[in-house]
C-alpha atoms as a PDB file:
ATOM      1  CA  UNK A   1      88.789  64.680 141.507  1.00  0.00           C
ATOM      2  CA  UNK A   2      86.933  64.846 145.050  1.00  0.00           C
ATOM      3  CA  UNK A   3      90.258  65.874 146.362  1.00  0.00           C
ATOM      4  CA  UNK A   4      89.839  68.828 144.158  1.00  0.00           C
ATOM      5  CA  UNK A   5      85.930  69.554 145.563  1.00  0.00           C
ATOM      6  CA  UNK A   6      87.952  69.583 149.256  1.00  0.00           C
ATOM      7  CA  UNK A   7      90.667  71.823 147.924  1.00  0.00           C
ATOM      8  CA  UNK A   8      87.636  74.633 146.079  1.00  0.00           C
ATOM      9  CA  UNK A   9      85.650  74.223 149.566  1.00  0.00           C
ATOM     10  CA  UNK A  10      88.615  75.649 151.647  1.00  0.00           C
ATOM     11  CA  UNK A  11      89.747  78.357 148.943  1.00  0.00           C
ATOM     12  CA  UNK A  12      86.481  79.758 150.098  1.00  0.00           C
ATOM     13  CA  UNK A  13      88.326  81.312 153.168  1.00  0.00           C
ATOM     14  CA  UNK A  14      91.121  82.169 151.229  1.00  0.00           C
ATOM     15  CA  UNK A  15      88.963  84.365 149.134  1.00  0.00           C
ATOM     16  CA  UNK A  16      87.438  86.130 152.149  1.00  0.00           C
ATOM     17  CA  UNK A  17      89.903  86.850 153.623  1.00  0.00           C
ATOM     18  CA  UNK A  18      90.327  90.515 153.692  1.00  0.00           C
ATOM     19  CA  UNK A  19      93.022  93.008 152.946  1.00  0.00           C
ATOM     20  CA  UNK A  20      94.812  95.639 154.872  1.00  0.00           C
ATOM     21  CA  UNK A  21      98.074  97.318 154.943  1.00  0.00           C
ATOM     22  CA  UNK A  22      98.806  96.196 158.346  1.00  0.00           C
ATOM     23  CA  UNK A  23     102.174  94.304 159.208  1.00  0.00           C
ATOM     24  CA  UNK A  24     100.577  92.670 162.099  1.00  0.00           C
ATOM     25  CA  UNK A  25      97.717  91.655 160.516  1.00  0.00           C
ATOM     26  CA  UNK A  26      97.235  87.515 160.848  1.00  0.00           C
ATOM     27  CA  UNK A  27      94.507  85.957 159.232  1.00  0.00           C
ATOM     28  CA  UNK A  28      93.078  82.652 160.047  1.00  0.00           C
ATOM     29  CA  UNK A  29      93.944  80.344 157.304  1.00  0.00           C
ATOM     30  CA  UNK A  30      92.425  77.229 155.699  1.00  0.00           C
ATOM     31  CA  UNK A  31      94.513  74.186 156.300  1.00  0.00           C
ATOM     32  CA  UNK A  32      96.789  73.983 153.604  1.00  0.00           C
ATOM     33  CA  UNK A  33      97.355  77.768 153.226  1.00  0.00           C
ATOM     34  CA  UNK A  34      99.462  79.929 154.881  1.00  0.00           C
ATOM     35  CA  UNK A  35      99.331  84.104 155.668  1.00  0.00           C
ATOM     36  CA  UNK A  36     100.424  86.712 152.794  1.00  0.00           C
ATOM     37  CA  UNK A  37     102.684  88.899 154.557  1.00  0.00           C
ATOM     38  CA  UNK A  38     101.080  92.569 155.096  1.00  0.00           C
ATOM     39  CA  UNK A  39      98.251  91.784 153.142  1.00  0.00           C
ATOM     40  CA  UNK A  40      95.688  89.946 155.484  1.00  0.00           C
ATOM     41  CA  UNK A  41      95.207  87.529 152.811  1.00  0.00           C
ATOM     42  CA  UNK A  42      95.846  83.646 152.333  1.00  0.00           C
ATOM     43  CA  UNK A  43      97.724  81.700 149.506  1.00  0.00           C
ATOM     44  CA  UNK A  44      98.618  78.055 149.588  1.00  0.00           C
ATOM     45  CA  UNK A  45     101.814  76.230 151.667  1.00  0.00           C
ATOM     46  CA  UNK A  46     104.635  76.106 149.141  1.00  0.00           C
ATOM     47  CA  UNK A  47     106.076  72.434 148.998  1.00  0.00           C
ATOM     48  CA  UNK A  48     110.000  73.187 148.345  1.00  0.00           C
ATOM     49  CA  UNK A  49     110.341  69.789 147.464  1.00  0.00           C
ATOM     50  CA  UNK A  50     111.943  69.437 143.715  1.00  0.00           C
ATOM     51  CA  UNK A  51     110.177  66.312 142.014  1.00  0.00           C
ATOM     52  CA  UNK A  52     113.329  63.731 141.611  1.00  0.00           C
ATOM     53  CA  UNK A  53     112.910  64.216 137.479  1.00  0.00           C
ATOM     54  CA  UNK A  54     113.435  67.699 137.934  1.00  0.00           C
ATOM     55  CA  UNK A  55     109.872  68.982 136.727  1.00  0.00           C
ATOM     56  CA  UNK A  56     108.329  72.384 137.432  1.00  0.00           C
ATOM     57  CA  UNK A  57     107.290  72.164 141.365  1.00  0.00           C
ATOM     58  CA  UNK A  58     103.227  71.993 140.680  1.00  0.00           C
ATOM     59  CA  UNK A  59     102.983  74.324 144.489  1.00  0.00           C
ATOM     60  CA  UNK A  60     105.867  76.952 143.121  1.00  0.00           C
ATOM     61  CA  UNK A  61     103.481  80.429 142.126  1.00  0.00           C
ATOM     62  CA  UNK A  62     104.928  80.277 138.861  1.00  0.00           C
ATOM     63  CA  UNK A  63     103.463  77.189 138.107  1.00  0.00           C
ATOM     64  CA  UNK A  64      99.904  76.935 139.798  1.00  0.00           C
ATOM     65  CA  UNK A  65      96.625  77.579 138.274  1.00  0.00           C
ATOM     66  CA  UNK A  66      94.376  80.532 139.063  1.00  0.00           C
ATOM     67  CA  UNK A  67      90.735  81.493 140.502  1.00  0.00           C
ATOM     68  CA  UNK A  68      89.396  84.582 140.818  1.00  0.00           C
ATOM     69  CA  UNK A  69      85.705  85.839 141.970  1.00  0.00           C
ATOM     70  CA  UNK A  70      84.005  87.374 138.624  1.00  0.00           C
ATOM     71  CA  UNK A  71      81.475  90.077 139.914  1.00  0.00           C
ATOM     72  CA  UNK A  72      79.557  90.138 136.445  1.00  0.00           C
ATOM     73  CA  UNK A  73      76.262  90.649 137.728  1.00  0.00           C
ATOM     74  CA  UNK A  74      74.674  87.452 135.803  1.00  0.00           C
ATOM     75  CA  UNK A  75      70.904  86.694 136.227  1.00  0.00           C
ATOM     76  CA  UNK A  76      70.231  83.282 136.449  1.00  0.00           C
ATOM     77  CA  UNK A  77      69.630  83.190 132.605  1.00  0.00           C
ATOM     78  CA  UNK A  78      73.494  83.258 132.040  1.00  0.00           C
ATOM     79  CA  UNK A  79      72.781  82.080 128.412  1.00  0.00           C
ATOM     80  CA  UNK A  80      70.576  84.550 126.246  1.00  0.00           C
ATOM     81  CA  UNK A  81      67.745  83.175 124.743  1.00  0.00           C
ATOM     82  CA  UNK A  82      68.882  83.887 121.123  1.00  0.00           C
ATOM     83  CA  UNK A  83      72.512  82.445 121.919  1.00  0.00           C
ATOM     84  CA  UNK A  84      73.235  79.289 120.318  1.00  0.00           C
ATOM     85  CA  UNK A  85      76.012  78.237 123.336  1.00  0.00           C
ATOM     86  CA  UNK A  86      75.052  76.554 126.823  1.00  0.00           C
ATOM     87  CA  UNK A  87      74.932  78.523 129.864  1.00  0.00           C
ATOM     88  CA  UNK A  88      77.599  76.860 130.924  1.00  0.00           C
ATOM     89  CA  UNK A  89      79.493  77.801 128.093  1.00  0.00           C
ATOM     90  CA  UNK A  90      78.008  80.995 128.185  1.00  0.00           C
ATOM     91  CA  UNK A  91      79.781  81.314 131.549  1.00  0.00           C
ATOM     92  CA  UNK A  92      83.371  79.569 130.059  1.00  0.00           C
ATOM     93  CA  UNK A  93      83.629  82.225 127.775  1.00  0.00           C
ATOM     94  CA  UNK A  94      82.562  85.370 130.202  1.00  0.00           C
ATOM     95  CA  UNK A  95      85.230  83.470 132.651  1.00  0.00           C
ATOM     96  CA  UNK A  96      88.054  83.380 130.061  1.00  0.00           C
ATOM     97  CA  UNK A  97      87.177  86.574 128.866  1.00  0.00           C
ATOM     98  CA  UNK A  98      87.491  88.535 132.255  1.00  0.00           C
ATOM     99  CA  UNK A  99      90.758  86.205 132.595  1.00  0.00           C
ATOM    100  CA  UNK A 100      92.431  88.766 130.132  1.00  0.00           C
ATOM    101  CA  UNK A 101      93.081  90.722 132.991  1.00  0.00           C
ATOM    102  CA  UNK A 102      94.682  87.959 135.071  1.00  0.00           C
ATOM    103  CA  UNK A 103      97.393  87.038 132.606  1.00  0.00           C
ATOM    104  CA  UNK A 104      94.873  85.308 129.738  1.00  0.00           C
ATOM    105  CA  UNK A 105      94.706  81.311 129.896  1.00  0.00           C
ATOM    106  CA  UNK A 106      91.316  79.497 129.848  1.00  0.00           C
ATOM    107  CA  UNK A 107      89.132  79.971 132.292  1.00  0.00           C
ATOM    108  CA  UNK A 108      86.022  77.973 133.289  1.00  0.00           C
ATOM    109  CA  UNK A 109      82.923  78.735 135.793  1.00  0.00           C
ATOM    110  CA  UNK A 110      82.388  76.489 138.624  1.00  0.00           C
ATOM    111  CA  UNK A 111      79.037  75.140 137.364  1.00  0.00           C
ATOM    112  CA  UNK A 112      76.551  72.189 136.721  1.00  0.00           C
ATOM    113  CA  UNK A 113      73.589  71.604 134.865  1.00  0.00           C
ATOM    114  CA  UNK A 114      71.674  68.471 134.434  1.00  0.00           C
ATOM    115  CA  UNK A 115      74.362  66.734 131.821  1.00  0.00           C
ATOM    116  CA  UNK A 116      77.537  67.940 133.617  1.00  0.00           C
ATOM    117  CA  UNK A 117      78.822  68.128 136.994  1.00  0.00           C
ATOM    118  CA  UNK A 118      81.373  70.980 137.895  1.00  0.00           C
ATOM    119  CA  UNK A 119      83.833  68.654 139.795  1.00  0.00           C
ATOM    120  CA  UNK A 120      84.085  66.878 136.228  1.00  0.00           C
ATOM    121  CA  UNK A 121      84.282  70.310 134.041  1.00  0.00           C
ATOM    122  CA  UNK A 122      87.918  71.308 135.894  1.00  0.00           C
ATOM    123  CA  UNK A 123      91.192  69.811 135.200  1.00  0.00           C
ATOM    124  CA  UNK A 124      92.619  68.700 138.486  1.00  0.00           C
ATOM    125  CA  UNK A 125      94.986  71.357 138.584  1.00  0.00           C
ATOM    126  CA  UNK A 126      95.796  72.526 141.865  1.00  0.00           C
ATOM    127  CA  UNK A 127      97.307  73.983 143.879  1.00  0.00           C
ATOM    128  CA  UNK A 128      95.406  77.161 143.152  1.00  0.00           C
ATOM    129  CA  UNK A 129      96.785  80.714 143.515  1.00  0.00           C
ATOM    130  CA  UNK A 130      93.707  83.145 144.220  1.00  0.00           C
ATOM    131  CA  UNK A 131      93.584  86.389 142.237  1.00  0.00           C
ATOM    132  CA  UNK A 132      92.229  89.517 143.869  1.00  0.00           C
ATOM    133  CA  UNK A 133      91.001  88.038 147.437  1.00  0.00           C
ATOM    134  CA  UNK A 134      89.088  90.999 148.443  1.00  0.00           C
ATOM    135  CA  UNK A 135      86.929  90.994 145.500  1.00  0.00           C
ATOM    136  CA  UNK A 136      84.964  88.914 147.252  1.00  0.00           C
ATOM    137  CA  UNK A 137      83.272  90.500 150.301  1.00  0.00           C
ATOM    138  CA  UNK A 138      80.389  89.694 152.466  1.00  0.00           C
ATOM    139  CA  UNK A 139      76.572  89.797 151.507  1.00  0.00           C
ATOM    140  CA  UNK A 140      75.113  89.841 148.152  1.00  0.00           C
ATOM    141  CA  UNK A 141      78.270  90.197 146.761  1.00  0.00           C
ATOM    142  CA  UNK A 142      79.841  87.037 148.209  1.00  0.00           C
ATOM    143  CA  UNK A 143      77.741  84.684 146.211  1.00  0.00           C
ATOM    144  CA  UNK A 144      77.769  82.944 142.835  1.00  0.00           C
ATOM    145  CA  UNK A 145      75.644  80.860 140.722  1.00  0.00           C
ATOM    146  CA  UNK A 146      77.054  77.009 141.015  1.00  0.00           C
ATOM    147  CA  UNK A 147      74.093  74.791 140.312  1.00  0.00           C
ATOM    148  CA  UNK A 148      76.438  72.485 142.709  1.00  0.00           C
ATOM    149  CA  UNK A 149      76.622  70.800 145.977  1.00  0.00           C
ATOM    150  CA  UNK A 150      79.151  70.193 148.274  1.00  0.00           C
ATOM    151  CA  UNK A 151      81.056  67.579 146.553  1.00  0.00           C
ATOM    152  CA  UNK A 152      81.261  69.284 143.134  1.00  0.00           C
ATOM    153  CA  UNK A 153      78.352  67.510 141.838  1.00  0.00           C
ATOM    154  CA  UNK A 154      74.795  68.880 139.958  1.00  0.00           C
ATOM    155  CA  UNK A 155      71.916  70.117 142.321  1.00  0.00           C
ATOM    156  CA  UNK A 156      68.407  69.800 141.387  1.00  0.00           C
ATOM    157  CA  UNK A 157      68.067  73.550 140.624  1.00  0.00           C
ATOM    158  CA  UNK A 158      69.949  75.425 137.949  1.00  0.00           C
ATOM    159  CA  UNK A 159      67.464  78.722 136.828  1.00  0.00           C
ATOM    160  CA  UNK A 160      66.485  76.018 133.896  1.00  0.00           C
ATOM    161  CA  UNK A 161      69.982  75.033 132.808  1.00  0.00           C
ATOM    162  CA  UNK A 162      70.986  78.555 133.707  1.00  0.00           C
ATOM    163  CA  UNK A 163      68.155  79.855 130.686  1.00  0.00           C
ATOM    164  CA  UNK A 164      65.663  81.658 132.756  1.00  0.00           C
ATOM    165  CA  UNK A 165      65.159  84.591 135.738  1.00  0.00           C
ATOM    166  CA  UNK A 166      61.171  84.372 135.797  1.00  0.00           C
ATOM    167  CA  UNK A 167      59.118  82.135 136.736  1.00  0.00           C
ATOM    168  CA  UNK A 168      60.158  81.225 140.157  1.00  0.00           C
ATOM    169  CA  UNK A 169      63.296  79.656 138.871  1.00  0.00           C
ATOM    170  CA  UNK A 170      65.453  78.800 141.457  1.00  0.00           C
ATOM    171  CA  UNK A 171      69.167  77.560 141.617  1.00  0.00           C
ATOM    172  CA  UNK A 172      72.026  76.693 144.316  1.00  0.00           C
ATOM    173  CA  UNK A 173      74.599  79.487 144.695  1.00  0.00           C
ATOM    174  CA  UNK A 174      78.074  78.945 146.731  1.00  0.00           C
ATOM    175  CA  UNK A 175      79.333  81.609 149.079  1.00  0.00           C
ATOM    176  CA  UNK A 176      82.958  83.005 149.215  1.00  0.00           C
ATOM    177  CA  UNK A 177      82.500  84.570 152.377  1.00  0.00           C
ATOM    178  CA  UNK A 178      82.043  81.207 154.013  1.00  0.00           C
ATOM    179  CA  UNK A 179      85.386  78.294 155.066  1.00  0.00           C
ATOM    180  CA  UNK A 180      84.083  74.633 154.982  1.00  0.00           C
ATOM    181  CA  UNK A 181      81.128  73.106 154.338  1.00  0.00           C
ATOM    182  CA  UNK A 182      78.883  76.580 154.424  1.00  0.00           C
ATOM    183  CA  UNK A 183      80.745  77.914 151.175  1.00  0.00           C
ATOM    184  CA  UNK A 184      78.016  75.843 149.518  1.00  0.00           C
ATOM    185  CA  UNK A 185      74.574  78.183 150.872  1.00  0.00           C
ATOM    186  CA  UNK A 186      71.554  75.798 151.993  1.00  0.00           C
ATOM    187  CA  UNK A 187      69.457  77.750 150.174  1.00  0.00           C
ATOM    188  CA  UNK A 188      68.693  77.782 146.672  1.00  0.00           C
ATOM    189  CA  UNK A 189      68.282  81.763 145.650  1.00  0.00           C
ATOM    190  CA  UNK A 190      65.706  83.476 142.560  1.00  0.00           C
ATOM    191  CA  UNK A 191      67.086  83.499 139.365  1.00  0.00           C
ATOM    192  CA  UNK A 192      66.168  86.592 139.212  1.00  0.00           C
ATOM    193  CA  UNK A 193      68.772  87.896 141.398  1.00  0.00           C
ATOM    194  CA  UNK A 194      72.060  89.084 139.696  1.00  0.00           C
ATOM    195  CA  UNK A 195      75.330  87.227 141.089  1.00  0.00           C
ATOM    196  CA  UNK A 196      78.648  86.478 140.283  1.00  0.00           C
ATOM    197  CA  UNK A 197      80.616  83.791 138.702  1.00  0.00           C
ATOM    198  CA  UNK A 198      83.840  81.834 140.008  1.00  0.00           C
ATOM    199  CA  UNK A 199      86.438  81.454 137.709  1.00  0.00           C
ATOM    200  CA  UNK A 200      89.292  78.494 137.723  1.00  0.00           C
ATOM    201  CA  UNK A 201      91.875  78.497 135.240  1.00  0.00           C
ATOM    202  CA  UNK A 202      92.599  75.040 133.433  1.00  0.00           C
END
């Protein structure tokens, strides 16, 4: 499963990458993932290799899971106050919901609290195939609540198990704007401040 935290840290470039209509247009790709043609995007290196039992090749498109950047606008109180769910369910649900436009499946939010790490919420499922890079741009609009550090487990700050904007709540948001180590931001932001969600199909 840490594999998997290495494999979510680099589809942070992927998911900046930007788009354009240029056929000349190169981006600089994450190890691991190669150019879109004309699109200025990146997906991940196919493996043509056929597994000797003749599965489904887990790195054909066809076959790998999802992610996609859900700009939802959540305050740090994901979970209402009269709701009877987690946040982090809370979040599952707005995930697989939104994931009706992807093609349905089951989605969940990268996302800890104090009784669950993220890096132990996803099925190890990659490769990943990222939906709708250039949903993810740069400022305010590049980040999402995670609750997580670098290695896909719980931070110390989570808006109160993702309950609460006021109060001086704080919680650790990751960065899709961001390749490597700074897709997870040093800075824990205000629950009061509305951000996204990111969204892995299982």
């Amino acid at each position: 499963m840490r594999a998997t935290a290495t494999a979510i840290a680099a589809l942070s470039g992927v998911l900046a990458a930007p788009g354009c209509g240029s056929s000349t247009c190169y981006p600089d790709c994450a190890a691991g993932y190669e150019p879109v043609p004309n699109a200025c995007a990146c997906r991940p290196v196919s493996d043509a290799a056929t597994p000797a039992d003749g599965s489904p090749d887990a790195a054909d498109p066809a076959t790998r899971k999802r992610v996609f950047h859900l700009l939802n606008g959540a305050l740090g109180a994901i979970k209402d106050a009269n709701d009877t769910r987690t946040g982090m369910e809370v979040a599952d649900a707005d995930c697989t919901t939104a994931g009706q436009t992807h093609g349905g499946g089951t989605w969940r939010a990268w996302l800890s609290d104090s009784s669950m790490n993220a890096i132990d919420r996803l099925a190890d499922v990659g490769p990943m195939a990222i939906e709708d890079p250039t949903d993810a741009s740069a400022g305010v609009r590049s980040l999402f609540w995670s609750g997580t550090l670098l290695d896909g487990t719980a931070s110390t700050t989570n808006c109160s198990e993702w309950t609460s904007y006021v109060g001086g709540g704080t919680a650790t948001v990751g960065r899709t704007d961001t390749a490597g180590s700074g897709w997870v931001d040093p800075t824990p932001l205000s629950c009061s401040t509305y951000l996204s969600l990111l969204c892995f199909e299982q």
